[in-house]
C-alpha atoms as a PDB file:
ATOM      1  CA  UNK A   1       0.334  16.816  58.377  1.00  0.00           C
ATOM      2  CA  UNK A   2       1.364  13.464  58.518  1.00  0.00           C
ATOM      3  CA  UNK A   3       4.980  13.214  57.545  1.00  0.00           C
ATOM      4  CA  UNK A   4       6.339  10.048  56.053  1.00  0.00           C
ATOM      5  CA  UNK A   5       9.665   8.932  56.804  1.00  0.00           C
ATOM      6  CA  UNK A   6      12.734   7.339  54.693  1.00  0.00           C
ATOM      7  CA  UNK A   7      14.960   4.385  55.181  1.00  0.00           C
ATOM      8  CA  UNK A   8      17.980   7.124  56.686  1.00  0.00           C
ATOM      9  CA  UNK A   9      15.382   8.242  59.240  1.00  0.00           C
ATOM     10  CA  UNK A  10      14.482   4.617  60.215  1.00  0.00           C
ATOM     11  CA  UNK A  11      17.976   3.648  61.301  1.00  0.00           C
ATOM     12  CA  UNK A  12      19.103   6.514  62.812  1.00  0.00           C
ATOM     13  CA  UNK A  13      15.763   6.626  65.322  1.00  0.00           C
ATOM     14  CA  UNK A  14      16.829   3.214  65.855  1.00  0.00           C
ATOM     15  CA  UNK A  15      20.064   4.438  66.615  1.00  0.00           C
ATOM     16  CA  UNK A  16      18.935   6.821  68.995  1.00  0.00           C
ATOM     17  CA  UNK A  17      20.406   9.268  66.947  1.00  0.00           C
ATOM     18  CA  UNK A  18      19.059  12.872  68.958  1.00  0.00           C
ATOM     19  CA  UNK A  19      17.744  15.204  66.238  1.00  0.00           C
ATOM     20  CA  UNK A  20      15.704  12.307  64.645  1.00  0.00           C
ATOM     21  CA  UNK A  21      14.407  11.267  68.192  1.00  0.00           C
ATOM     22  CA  UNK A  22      13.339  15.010  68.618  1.00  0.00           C
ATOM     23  CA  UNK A  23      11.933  15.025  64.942  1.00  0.00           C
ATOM     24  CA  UNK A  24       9.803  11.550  65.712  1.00  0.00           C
ATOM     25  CA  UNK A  25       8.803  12.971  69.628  1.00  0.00           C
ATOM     26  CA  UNK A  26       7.658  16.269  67.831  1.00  0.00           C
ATOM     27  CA  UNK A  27       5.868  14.525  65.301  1.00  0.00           C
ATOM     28  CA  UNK A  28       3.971  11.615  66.651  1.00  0.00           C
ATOM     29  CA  UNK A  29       0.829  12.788  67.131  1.00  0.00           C
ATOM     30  CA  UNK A  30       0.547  13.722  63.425  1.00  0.00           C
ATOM     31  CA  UNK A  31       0.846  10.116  62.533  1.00  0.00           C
ATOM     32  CA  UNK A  32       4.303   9.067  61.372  1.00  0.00           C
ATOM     33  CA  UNK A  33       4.773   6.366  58.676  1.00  0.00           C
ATOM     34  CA  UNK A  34       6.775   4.674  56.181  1.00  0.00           C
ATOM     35  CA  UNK A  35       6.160   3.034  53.144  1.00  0.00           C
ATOM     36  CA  UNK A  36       6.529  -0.769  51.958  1.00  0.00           C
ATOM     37  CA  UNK A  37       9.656   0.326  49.689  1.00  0.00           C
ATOM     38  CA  UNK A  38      11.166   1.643  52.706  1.00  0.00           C
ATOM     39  CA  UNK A  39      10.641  -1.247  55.012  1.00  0.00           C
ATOM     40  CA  UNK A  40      11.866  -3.792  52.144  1.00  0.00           C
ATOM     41  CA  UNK A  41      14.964  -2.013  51.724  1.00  0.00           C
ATOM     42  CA  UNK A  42      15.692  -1.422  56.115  1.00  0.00           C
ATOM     43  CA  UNK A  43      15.089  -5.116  56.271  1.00  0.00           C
ATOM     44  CA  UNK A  44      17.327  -6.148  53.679  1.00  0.00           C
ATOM     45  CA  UNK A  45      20.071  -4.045  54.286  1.00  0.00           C
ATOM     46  CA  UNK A  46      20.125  -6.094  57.274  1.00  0.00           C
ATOM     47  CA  UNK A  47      20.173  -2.759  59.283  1.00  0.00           C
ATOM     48  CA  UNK A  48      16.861  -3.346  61.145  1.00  0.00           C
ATOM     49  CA  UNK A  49      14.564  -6.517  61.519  1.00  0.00           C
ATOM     50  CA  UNK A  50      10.631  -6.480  61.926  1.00  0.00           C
ATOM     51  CA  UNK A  51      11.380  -6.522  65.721  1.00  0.00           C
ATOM     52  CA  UNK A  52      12.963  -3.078  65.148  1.00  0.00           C
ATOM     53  CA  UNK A  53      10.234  -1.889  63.185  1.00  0.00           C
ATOM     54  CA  UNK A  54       7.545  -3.010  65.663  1.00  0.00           C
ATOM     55  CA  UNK A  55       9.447  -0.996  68.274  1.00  0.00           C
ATOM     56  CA  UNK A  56       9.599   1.979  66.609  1.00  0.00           C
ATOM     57  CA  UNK A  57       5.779   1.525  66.174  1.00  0.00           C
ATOM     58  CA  UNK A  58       5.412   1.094  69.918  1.00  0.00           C
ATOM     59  CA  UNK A  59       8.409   4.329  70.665  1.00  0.00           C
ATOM     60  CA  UNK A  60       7.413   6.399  67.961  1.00  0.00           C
ATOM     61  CA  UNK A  61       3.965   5.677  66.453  1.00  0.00           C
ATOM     62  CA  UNK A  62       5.654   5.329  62.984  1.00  0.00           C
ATOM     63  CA  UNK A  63       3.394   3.086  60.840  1.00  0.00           C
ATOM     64  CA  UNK A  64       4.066   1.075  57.631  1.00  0.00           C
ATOM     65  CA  UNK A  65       1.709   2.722  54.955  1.00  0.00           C
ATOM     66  CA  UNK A  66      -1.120  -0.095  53.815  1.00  0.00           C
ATOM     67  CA  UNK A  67      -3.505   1.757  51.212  1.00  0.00           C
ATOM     68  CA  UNK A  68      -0.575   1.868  48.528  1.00  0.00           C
ATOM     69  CA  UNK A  69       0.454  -1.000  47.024  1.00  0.00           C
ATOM     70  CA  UNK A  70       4.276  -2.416  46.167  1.00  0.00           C
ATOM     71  CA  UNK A  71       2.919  -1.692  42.142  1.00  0.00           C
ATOM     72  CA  UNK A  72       1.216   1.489  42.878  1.00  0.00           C
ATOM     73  CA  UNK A  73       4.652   2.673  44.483  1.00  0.00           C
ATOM     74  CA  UNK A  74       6.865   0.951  41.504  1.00  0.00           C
ATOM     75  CA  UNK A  75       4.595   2.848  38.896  1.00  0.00           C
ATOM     76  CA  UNK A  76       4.526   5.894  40.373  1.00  0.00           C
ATOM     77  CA  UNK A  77       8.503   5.770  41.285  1.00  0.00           C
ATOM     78  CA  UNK A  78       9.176   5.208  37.202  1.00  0.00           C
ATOM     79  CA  UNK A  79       7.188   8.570  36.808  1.00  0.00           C
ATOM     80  CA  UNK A  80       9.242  10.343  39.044  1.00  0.00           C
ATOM     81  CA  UNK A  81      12.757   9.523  37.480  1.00  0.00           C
ATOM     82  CA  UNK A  82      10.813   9.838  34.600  1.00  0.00           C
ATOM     83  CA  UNK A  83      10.929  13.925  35.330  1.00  0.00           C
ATOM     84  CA  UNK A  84      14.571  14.069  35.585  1.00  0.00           C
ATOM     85  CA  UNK A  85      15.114  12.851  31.886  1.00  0.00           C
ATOM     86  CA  UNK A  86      17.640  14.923  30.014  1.00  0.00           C
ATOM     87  CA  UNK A  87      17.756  17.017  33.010  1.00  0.00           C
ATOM     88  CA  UNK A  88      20.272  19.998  31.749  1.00  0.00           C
ATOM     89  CA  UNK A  89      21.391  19.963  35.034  1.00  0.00           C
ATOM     90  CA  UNK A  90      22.084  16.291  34.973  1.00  0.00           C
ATOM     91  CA  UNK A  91      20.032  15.596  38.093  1.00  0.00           C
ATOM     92  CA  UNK A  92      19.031  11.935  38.536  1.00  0.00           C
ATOM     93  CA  UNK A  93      16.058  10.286  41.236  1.00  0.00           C
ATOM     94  CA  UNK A  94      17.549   6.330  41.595  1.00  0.00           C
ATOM     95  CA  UNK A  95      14.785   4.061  41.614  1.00  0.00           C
ATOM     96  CA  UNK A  96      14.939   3.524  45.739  1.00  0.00           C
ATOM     97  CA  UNK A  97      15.022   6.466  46.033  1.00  0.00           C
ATOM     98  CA  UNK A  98      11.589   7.270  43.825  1.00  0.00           C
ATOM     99  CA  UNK A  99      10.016   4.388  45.685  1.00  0.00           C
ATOM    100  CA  UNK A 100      10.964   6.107  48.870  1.00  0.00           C
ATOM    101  CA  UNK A 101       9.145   9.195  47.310  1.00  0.00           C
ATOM    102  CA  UNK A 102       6.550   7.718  45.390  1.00  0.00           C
ATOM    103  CA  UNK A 103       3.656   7.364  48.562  1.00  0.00           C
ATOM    104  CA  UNK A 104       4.452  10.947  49.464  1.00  0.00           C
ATOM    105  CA  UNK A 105       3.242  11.731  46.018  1.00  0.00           C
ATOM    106  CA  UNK A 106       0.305  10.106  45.527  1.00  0.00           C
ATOM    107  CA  UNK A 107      -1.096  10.873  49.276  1.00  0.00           C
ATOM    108  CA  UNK A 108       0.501  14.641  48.801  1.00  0.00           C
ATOM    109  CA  UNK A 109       1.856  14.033  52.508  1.00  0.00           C
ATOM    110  CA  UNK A 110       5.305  15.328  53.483  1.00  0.00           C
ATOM    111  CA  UNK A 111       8.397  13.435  53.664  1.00  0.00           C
ATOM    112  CA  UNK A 112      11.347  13.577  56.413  1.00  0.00           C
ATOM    113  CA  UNK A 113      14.381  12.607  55.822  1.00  0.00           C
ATOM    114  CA  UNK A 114      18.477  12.829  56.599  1.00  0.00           C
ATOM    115  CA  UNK A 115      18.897  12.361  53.174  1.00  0.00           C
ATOM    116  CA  UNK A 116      20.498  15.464  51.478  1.00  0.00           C
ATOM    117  CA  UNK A 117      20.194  14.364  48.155  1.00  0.00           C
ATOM    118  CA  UNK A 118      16.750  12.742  48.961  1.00  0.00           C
ATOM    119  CA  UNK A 119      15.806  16.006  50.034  1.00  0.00           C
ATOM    120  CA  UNK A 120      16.897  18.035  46.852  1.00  0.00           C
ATOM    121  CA  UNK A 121      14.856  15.673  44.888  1.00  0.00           C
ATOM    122  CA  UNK A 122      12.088  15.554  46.910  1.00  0.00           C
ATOM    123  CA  UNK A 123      11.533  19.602  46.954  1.00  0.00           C
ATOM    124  CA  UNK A 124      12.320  19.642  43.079  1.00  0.00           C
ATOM    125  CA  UNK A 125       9.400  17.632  42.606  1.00  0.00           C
ATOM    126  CA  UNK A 126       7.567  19.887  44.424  1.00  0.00           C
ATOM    127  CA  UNK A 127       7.069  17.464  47.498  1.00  0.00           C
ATOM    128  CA  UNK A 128       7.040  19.087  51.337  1.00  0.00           C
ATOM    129  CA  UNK A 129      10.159  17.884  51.973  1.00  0.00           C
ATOM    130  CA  UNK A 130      12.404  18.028  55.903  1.00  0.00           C
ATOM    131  CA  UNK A 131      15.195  17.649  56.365  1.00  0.00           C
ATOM    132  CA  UNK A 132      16.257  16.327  59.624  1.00  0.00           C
ATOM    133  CA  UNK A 133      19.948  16.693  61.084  1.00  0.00           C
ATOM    134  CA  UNK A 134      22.346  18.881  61.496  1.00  0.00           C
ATOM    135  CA  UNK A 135      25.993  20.298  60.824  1.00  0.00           C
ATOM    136  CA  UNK A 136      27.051  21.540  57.213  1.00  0.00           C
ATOM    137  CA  UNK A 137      24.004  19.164  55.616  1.00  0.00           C
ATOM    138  CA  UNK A 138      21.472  21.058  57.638  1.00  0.00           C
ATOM    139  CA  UNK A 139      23.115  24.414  56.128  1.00  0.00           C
ATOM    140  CA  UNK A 140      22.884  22.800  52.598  1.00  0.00           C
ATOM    141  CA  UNK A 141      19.032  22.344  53.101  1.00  0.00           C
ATOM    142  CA  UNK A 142      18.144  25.066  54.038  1.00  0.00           C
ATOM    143  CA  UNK A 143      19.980  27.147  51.568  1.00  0.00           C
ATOM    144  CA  UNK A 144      18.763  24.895  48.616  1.00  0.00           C
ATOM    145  CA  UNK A 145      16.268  26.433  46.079  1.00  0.00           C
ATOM    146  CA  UNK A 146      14.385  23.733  44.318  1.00  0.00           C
ATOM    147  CA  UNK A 147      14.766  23.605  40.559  1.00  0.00           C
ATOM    148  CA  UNK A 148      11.541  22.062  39.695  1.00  0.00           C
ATOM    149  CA  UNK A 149      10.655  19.210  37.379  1.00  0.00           C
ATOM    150  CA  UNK A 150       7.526  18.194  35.825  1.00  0.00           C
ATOM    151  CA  UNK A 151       6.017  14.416  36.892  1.00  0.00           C
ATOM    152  CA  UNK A 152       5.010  13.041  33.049  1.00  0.00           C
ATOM    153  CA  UNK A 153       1.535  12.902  33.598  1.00  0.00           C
ATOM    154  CA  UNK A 154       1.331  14.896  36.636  1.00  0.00           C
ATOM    155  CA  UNK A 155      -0.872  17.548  38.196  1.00  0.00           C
END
């Protein structure tokens, strides 16, 4: 399975944070990557430049995601807030967020991330969803049971 990673998991690998180094080691020869949402928003948040990216590349493997396009993602990241309309439970999916998501739906590919709220999302859409860290977050995930929503349009 090649997972795709988020924005959270970009900085702390470039952190040298341990449990995402041990997450990217483990993973690398499934073929991490990232999408173009994610590596607009590490590069403006001025958290990371393409030097950073290009060594993660050369550490880790991780890849930017080319067969999906920046409209492809911003299309398919409207339909996935679009399934947590008039949620009863008042659940929302903020649009970086659904861009972060959106190439791990349309390649039905796993995404990793230290995101808990990422995470909820992600597995209430039905997505493969990991969450990397540790401490009472890591508890949260694992205990969470996905309340799922229905993509508008969607298999």
């Amino acid at each position: 399975m090649d997972p795709q990673v988020d924005v959270n998991a970009l900085i702390q690998l470039l952190a040298g944070t341990q449990v995402f180094v041990a997450f990217a080691i483990a993973h690398q020869s499934a073929g991490l990557s990232y999408n173009q949402a994610a590596k607009v928003e590490f590069l403006a948040n001025g958290v990371g430049t393409q030097f950073d990216l290009d060594t993660l590349e050369q550490r880790y493997g991780i890849v930017l995601i080319t067969d999906i396009t920046g409209t492809e993602i911003d299309g398919t990241a409207r339909l996935l807030q679009d399934a947590f309309n008039g949620d009863p439970m008042g659940r929302v999916l903020h649009l970086p967020d659904a861009q972060i998501l959106a190439s791990a739906y349309l390649k039905n590919e796993a995404i990793a991330t230290g995101d808990l709220q990422l995470f909820k999302r992600a597995r209430d859409l039905g997505l493969l969803a990991t969450f990397i860290g540790a401490g009472r977050a890591s508890g949260r995930a694992a205990a969470y049971v996905a309340r799922s929503v229905r993509v508008p349009g969607g298999p």
